[in-house]
C-alpha atoms as a PDB file:
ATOM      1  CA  UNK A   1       7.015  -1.670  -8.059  1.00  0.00           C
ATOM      2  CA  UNK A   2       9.556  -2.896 -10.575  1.00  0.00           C
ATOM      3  CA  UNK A   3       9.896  -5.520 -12.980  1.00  0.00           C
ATOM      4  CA  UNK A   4      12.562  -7.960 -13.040  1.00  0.00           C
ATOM      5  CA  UNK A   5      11.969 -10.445 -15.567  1.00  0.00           C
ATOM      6  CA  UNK A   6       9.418 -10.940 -18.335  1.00  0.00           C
ATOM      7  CA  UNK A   7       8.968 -14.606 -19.616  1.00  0.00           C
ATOM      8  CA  UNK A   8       7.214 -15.334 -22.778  1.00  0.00           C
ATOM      9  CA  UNK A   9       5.672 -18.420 -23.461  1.00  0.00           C
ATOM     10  CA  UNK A  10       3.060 -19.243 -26.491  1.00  0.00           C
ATOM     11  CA  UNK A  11      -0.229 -18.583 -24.190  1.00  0.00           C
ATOM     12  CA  UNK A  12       1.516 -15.814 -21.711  1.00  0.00           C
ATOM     13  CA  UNK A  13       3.976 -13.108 -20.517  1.00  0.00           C
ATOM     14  CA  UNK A  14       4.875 -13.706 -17.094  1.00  0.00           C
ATOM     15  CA  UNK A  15       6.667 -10.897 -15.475  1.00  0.00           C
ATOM     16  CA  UNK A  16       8.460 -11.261 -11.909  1.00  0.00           C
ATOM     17  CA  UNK A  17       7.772  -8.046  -9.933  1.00  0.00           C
ATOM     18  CA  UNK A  18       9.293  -6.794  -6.984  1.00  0.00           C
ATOM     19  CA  UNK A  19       8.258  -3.731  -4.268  1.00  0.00           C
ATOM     20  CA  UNK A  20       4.824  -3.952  -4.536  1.00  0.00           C
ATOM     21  CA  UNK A  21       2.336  -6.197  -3.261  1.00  0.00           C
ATOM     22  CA  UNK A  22       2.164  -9.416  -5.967  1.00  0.00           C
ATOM     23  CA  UNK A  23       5.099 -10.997  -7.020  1.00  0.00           C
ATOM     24  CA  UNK A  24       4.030 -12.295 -10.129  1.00  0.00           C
ATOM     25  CA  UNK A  25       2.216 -10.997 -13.338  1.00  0.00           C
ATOM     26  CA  UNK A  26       0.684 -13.137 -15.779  1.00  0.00           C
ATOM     27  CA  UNK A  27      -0.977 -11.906 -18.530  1.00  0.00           C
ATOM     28  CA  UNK A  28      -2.780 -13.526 -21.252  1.00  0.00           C
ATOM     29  CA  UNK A  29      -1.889 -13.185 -24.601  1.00  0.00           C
ATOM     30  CA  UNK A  30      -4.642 -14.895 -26.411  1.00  0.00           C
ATOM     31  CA  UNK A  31      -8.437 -16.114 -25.906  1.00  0.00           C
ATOM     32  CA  UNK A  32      -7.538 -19.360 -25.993  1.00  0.00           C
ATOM     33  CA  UNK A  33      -5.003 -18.912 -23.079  1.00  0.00           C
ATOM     34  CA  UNK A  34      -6.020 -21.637 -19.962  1.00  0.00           C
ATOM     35  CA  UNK A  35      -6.212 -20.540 -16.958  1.00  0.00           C
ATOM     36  CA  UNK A  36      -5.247 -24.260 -15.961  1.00  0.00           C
ATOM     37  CA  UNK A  37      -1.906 -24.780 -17.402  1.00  0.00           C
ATOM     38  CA  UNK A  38      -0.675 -21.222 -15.592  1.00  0.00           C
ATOM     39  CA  UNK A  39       1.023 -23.813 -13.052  1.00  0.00           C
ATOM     40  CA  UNK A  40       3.340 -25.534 -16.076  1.00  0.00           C
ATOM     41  CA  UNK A  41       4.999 -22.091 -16.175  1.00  0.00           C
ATOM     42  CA  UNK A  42       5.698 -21.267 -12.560  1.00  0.00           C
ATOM     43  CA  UNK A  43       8.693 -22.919 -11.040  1.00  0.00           C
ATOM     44  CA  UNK A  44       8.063 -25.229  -8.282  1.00  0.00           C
ATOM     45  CA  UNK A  45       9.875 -23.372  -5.603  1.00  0.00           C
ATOM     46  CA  UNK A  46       7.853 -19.942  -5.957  1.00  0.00           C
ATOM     47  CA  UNK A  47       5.595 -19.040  -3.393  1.00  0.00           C
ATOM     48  CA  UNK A  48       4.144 -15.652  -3.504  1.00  0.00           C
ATOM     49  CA  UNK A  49       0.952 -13.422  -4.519  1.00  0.00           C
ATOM     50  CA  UNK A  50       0.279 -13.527  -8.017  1.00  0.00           C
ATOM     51  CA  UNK A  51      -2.214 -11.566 -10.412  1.00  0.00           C
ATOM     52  CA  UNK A  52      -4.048 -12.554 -13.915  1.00  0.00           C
ATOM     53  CA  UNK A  53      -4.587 -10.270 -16.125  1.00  0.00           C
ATOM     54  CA  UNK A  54      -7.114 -12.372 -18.580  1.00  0.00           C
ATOM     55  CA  UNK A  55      -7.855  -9.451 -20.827  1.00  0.00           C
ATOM     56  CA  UNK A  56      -7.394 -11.115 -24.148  1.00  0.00           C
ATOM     57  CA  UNK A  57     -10.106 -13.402 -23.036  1.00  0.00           C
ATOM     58  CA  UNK A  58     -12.608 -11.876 -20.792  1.00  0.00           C
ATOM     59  CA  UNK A  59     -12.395  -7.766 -22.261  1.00  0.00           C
ATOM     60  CA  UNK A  60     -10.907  -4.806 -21.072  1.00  0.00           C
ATOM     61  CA  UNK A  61     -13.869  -3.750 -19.187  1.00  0.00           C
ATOM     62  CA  UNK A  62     -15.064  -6.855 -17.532  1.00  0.00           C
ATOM     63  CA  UNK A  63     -14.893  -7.621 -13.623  1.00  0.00           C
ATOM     64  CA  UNK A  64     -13.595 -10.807 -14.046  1.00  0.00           C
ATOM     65  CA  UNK A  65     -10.399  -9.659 -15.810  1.00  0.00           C
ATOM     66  CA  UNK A  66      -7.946  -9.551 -12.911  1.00  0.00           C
ATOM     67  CA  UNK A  67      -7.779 -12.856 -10.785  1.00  0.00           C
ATOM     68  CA  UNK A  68      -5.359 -12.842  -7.839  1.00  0.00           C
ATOM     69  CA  UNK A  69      -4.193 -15.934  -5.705  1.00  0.00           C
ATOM     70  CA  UNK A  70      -1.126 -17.083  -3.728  1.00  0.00           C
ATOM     71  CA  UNK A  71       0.980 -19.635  -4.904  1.00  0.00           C
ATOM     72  CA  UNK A  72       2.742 -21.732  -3.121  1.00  0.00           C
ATOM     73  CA  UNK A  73       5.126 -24.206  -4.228  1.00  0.00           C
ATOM     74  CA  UNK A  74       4.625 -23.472  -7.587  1.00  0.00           C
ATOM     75  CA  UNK A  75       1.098 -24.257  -7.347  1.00  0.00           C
ATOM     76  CA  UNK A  76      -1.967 -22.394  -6.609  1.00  0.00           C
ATOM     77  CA  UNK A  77      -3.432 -22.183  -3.305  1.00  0.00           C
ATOM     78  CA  UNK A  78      -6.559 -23.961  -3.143  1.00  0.00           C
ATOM     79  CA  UNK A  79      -9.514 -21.083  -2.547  1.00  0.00           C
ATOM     80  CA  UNK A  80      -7.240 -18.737  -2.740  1.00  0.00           C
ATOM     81  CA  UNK A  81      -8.184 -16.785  -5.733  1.00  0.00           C
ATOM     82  CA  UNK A  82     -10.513 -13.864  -6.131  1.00  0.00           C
ATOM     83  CA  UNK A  83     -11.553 -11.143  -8.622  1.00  0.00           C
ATOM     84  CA  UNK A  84      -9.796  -7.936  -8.201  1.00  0.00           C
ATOM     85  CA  UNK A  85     -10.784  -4.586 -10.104  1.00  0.00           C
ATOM     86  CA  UNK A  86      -8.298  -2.292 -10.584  1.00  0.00           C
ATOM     87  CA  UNK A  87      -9.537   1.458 -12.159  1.00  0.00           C
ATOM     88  CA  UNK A  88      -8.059   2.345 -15.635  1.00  0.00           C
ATOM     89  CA  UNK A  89      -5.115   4.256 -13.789  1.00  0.00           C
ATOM     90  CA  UNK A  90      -4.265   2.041 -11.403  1.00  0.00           C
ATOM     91  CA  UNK A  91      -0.294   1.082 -11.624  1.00  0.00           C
ATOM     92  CA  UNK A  92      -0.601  -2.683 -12.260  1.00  0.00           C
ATOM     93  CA  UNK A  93      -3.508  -2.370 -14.848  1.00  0.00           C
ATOM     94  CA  UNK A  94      -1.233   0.024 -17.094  1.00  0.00           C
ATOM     95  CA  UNK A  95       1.575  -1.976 -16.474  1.00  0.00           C
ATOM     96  CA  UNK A  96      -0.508  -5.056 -17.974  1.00  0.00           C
ATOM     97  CA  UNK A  97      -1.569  -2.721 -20.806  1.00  0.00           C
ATOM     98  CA  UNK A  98       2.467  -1.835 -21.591  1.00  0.00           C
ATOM     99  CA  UNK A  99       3.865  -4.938 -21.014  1.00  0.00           C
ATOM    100  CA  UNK A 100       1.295  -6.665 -23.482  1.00  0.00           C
ATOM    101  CA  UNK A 101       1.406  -4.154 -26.221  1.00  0.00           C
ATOM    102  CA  UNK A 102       5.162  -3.969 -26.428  1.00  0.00           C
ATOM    103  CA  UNK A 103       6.169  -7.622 -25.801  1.00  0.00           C
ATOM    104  CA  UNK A 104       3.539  -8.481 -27.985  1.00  0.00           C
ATOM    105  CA  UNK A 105       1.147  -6.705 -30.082  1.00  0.00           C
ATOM    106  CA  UNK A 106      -0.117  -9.167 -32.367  1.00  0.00           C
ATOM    107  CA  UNK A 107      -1.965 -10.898 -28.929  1.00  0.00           C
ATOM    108  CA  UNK A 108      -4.086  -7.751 -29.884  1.00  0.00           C
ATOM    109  CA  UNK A 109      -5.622  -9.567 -32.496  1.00  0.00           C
ATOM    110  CA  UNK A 110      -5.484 -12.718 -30.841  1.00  0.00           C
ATOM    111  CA  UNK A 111      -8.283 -11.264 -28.654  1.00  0.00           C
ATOM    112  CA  UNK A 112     -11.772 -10.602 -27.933  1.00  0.00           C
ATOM    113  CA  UNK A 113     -11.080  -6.806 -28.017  1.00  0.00           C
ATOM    114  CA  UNK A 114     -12.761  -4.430 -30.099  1.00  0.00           C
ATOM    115  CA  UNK A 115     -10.790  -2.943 -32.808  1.00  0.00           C
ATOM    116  CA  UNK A 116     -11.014   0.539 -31.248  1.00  0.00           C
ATOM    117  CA  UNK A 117      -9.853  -0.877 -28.614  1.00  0.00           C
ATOM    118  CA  UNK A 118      -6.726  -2.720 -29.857  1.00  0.00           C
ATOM    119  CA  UNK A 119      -5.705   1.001 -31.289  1.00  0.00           C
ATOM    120  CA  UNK A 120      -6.602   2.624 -28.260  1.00  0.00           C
ATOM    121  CA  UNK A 121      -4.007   0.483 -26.349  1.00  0.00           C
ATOM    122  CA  UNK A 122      -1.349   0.521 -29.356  1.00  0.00           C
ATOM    123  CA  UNK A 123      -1.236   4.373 -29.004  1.00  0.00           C
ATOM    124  CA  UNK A 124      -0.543   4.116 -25.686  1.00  0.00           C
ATOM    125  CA  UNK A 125      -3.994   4.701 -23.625  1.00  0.00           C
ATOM    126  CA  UNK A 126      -5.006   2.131 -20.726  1.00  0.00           C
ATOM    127  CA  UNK A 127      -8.013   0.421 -21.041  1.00  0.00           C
END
């Protein structure tokens, strides 16, 4: 898996993947990110498997922090989206950890993540 371009806008950081199995990445970068407006950032030619990773909102160690869905069209399939867990070391869920902390940090405190937590990722450790 590879990314190929990471977009970020005030609520998220949407990273195109390719070579694995979802072709899009969004990740939340604050609490008050909406799940709702996701669609005003996709274009409306994309169709492909997307995940959310709403960890800025829901916790690092909840099972409602990855959502996954198709898109089609630019716009979500209708009951097409499900809960995923993926373990601590799992590729996509350090990814998600990376990608937030580097392209931006201060979402850290933008969060509902324990301080510990926020330091934990900042040095480098997946949550």
């Amino acid at each position: 898996m590879h990314t190929t371009k990471i977009t970020l806008t005030q609520d998220y950081i949407i990273v195109d993947l390719s070579g694995g199995d979802y072709d899009k990445l969004v990740i939340f970068r604050n609490w008050e990110a909406d799940f709702n407006q996701i669609e005003n950032h996709i274009p409306e030619g994309f169709n492909g498997r997307i995940l959310i990773d709403m960890m800025t909102k829901m916790g690092a160690k909840n099972n409602e922090r990855f959502l996954t869905g198709f898109v089609v069209k630019g716009k979500f399939e209708t009951g097409a989206m499900a809960y995923v867990i993926l373990n601590r070391q799992e590729e996509l869920r350090v990814l998600s950890n990376r990608i937030l902390t580097q392209q931006s940090p201060d979402s850290l405190e933008a969060s509902v993540l324990t301080l510990t937590q926020q330091k934990m990722l900042l040095k480098g450790l997946s949550i």
